[in-house]
C-alpha atoms as a PDB file:
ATOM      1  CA  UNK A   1       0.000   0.000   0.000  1.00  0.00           C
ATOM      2  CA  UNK A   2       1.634   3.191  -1.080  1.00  0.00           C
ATOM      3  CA  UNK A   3       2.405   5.690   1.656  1.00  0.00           C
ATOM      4  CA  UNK A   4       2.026   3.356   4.414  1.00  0.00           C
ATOM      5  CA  UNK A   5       4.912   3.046   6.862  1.00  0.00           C
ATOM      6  CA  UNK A   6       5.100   0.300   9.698  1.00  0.00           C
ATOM      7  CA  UNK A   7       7.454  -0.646  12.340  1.00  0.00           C
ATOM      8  CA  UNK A   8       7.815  -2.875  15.363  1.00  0.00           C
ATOM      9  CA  UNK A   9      10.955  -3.392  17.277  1.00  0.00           C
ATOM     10  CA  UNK A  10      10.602  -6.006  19.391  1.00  0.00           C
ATOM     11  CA  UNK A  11      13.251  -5.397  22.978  1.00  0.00           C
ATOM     12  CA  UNK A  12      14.639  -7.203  25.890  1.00  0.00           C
ATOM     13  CA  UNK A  13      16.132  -5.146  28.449  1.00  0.00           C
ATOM     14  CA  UNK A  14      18.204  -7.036  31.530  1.00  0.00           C
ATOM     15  CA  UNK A  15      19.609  -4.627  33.707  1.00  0.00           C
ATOM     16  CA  UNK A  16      22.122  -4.814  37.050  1.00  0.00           C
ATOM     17  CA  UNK A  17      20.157  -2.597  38.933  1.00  0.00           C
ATOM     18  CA  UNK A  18      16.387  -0.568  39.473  1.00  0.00           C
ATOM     19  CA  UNK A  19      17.935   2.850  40.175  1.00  0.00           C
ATOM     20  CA  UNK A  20      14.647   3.780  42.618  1.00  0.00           C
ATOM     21  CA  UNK A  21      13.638   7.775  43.827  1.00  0.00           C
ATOM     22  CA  UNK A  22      13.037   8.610  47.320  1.00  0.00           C
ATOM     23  CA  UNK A  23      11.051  12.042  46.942  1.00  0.00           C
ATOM     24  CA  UNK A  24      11.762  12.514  50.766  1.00  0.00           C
ATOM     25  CA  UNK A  25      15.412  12.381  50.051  1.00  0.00           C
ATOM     26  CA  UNK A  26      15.631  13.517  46.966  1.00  0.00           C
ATOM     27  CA  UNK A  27      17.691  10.836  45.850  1.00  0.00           C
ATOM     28  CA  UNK A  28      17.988   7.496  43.521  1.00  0.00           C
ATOM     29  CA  UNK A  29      19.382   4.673  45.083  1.00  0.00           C
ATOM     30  CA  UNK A  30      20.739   1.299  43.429  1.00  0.00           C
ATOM     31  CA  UNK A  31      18.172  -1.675  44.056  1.00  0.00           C
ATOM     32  CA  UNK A  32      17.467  -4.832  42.584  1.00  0.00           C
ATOM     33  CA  UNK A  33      17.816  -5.964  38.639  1.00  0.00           C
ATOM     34  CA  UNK A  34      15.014  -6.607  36.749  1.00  0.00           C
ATOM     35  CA  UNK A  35      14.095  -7.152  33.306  1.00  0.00           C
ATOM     36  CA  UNK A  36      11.939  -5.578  30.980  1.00  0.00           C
ATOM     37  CA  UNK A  37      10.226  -7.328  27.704  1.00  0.00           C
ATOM     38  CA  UNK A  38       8.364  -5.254  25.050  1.00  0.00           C
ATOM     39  CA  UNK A  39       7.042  -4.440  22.172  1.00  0.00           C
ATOM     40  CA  UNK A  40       6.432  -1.214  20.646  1.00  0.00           C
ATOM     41  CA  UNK A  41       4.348  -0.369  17.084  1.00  0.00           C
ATOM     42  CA  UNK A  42       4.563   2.151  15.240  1.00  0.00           C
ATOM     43  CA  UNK A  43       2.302   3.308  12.191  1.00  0.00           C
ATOM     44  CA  UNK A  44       2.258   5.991   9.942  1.00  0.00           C
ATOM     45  CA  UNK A  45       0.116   6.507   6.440  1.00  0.00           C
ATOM     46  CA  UNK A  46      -0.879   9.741   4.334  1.00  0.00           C
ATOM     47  CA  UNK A  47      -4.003   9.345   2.114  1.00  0.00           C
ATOM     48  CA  UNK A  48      -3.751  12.843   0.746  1.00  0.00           C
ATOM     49  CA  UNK A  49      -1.169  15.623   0.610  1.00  0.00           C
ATOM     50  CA  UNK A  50      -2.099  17.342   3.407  1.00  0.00           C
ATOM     51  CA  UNK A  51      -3.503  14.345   5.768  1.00  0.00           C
ATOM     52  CA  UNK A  52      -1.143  12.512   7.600  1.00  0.00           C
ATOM     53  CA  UNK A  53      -2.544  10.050   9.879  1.00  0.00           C
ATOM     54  CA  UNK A  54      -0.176   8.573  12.916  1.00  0.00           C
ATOM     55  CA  UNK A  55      -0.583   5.339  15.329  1.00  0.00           C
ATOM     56  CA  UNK A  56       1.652   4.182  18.114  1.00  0.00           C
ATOM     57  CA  UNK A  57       1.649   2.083  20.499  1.00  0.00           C
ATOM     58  CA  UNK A  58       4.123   0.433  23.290  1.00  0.00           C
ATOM     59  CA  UNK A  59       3.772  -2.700  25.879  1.00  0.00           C
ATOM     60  CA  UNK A  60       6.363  -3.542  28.283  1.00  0.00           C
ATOM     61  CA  UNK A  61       6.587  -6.056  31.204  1.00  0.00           C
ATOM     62  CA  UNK A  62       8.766  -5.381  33.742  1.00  0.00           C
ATOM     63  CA  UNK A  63       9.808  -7.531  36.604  1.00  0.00           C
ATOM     64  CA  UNK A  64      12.761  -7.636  38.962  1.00  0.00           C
ATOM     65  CA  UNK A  65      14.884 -10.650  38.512  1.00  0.00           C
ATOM     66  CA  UNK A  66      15.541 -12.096  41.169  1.00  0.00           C
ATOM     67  CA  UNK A  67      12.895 -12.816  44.331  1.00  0.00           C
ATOM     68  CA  UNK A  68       8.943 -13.476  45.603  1.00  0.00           C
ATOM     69  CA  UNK A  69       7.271 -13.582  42.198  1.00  0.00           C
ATOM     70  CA  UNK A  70       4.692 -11.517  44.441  1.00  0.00           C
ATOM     71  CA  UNK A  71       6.669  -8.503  44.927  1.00  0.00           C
ATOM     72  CA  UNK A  72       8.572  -8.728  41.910  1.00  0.00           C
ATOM     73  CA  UNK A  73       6.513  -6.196  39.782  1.00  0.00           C
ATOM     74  CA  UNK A  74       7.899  -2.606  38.646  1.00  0.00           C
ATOM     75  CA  UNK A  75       5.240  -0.410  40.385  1.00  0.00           C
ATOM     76  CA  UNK A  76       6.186   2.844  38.419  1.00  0.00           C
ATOM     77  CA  UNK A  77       6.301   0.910  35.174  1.00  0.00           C
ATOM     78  CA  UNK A  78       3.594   1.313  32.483  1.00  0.00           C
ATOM     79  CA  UNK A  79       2.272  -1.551  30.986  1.00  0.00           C
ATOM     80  CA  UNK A  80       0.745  -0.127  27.647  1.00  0.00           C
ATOM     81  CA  UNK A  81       0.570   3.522  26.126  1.00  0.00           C
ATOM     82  CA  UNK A  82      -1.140   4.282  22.571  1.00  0.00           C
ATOM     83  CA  UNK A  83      -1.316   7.367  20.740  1.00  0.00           C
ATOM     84  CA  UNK A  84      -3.384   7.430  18.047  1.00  0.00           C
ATOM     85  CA  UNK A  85      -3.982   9.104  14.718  1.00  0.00           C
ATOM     86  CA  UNK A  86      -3.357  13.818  14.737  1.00  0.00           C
ATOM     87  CA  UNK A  87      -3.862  15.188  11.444  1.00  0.00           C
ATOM     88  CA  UNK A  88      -0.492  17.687  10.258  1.00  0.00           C
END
Protein backbone atom coordinates (compact mmCIF):
# COMPACT_ATOMS: atom_id res chain seq x y z
CA UNK A 1 0.00 0.00 0.00
CA UNK A 2 1.63 3.19 -1.08
CA UNK A 3 2.40 5.69 1.66
CA UNK A 4 2.03 3.36 4.41
CA UNK A 5 4.91 3.05 6.86
CA UNK A 6 5.10 0.30 9.70
CA UNK A 7 7.45 -0.65 12.34
CA UNK A 8 7.81 -2.87 15.36
CA UNK A 9 10.95 -3.39 17.28
CA UNK A 10 10.60 -6.01 19.39
CA UNK A 11 13.25 -5.40 22.98
CA UNK A 12 14.64 -7.20 25.89
CA UNK A 13 16.13 -5.15 28.45
CA UNK A 14 18.20 -7.04 31.53
CA UNK A 15 19.61 -4.63 33.71
CA UNK A 16 22.12 -4.81 37.05
CA UNK A 17 20.16 -2.60 38.93
CA UNK A 18 16.39 -0.57 39.47
CA UNK A 19 17.94 2.85 40.18
CA UNK A 20 14.65 3.78 42.62
CA UNK A 21 13.64 7.77 43.83
CA UNK A 22 13.04 8.61 47.32
CA UNK A 23 11.05 12.04 46.94
CA UNK A 24 11.76 12.51 50.77
CA UNK A 25 15.41 12.38 50.05
CA UNK A 26 15.63 13.52 46.97
CA UNK A 27 17.69 10.84 45.85
CA UNK A 28 17.99 7.50 43.52
CA UNK A 29 19.38 4.67 45.08
CA UNK A 30 20.74 1.30 43.43
CA UNK A 31 18.17 -1.67 44.06
CA UNK A 32 17.47 -4.83 42.58
CA UNK A 33 17.82 -5.96 38.64
CA UNK A 34 15.01 -6.61 36.75
CA UNK A 35 14.10 -7.15 33.31
CA UNK A 36 11.94 -5.58 30.98
CA UNK A 37 10.23 -7.33 27.70
CA UNK A 38 8.36 -5.25 25.05
CA UNK A 39 7.04 -4.44 22.17
CA UNK A 40 6.43 -1.21 20.65
CA UNK A 41 4.35 -0.37 17.08
CA UNK A 42 4.56 2.15 15.24
CA UNK A 43 2.30 3.31 12.19
CA UNK A 44 2.26 5.99 9.94
CA UNK A 45 0.12 6.51 6.44
CA UNK A 46 -0.88 9.74 4.33
CA UNK A 47 -4.00 9.34 2.11
CA UNK A 48 -3.75 12.84 0.75
CA UNK A 49 -1.17 15.62 0.61
CA UNK A 50 -2.10 17.34 3.41
CA UNK A 51 -3.50 14.34 5.77
CA UNK A 52 -1.14 12.51 7.60
CA UNK A 53 -2.54 10.05 9.88
CA UNK A 54 -0.18 8.57 12.92
CA UNK A 55 -0.58 5.34 15.33
CA UNK A 56 1.65 4.18 18.11
CA UNK A 57 1.65 2.08 20.50
CA UNK A 58 4.12 0.43 23.29
CA UNK A 59 3.77 -2.70 25.88
CA UNK A 60 6.36 -3.54 28.28
CA UNK A 61 6.59 -6.06 31.20
CA UNK A 62 8.77 -5.38 33.74
CA UNK A 63 9.81 -7.53 36.60
CA UNK A 64 12.76 -7.64 38.96
CA UNK A 65 14.88 -10.65 38.51
CA UNK A 66 15.54 -12.10 41.17
CA UNK A 67 12.89 -12.82 44.33
CA UNK A 68 8.94 -13.48 45.60
CA UNK A 69 7.27 -13.58 42.20
CA UNK A 70 4.69 -11.52 44.44
CA UNK A 71 6.67 -8.50 44.93
CA UNK A 72 8.57 -8.73 41.91
CA UNK A 73 6.51 -6.20 39.78
CA UNK A 74 7.90 -2.61 38.65
CA UNK A 75 5.24 -0.41 40.38
CA UNK A 76 6.19 2.84 38.42
CA UNK A 77 6.30 0.91 35.17
CA UNK A 78 3.59 1.31 32.48
CA UNK A 79 2.27 -1.55 30.99
CA UNK A 80 0.74 -0.13 27.65
CA UNK A 81 0.57 3.52 26.13
CA UNK A 82 -1.14 4.28 22.57
CA UNK A 83 -1.32 7.37 20.74
CA UNK A 84 -3.38 7.43 18.05
CA UNK A 85 -3.98 9.10 14.72
CA UNK A 86 -3.36 13.82 14.74
CA UNK A 87 -3.86 15.19 11.44
CA UNK A 88 -0.49 17.69 10.26
Amino acid sequence: MPNLKLEGPLFVLNLAGEATFDGDEAMATPGRPSQRKGIELSGSYQPLPWLRLDGDFAATHARYAYGDPSTSILSPAIPAATSLARPT
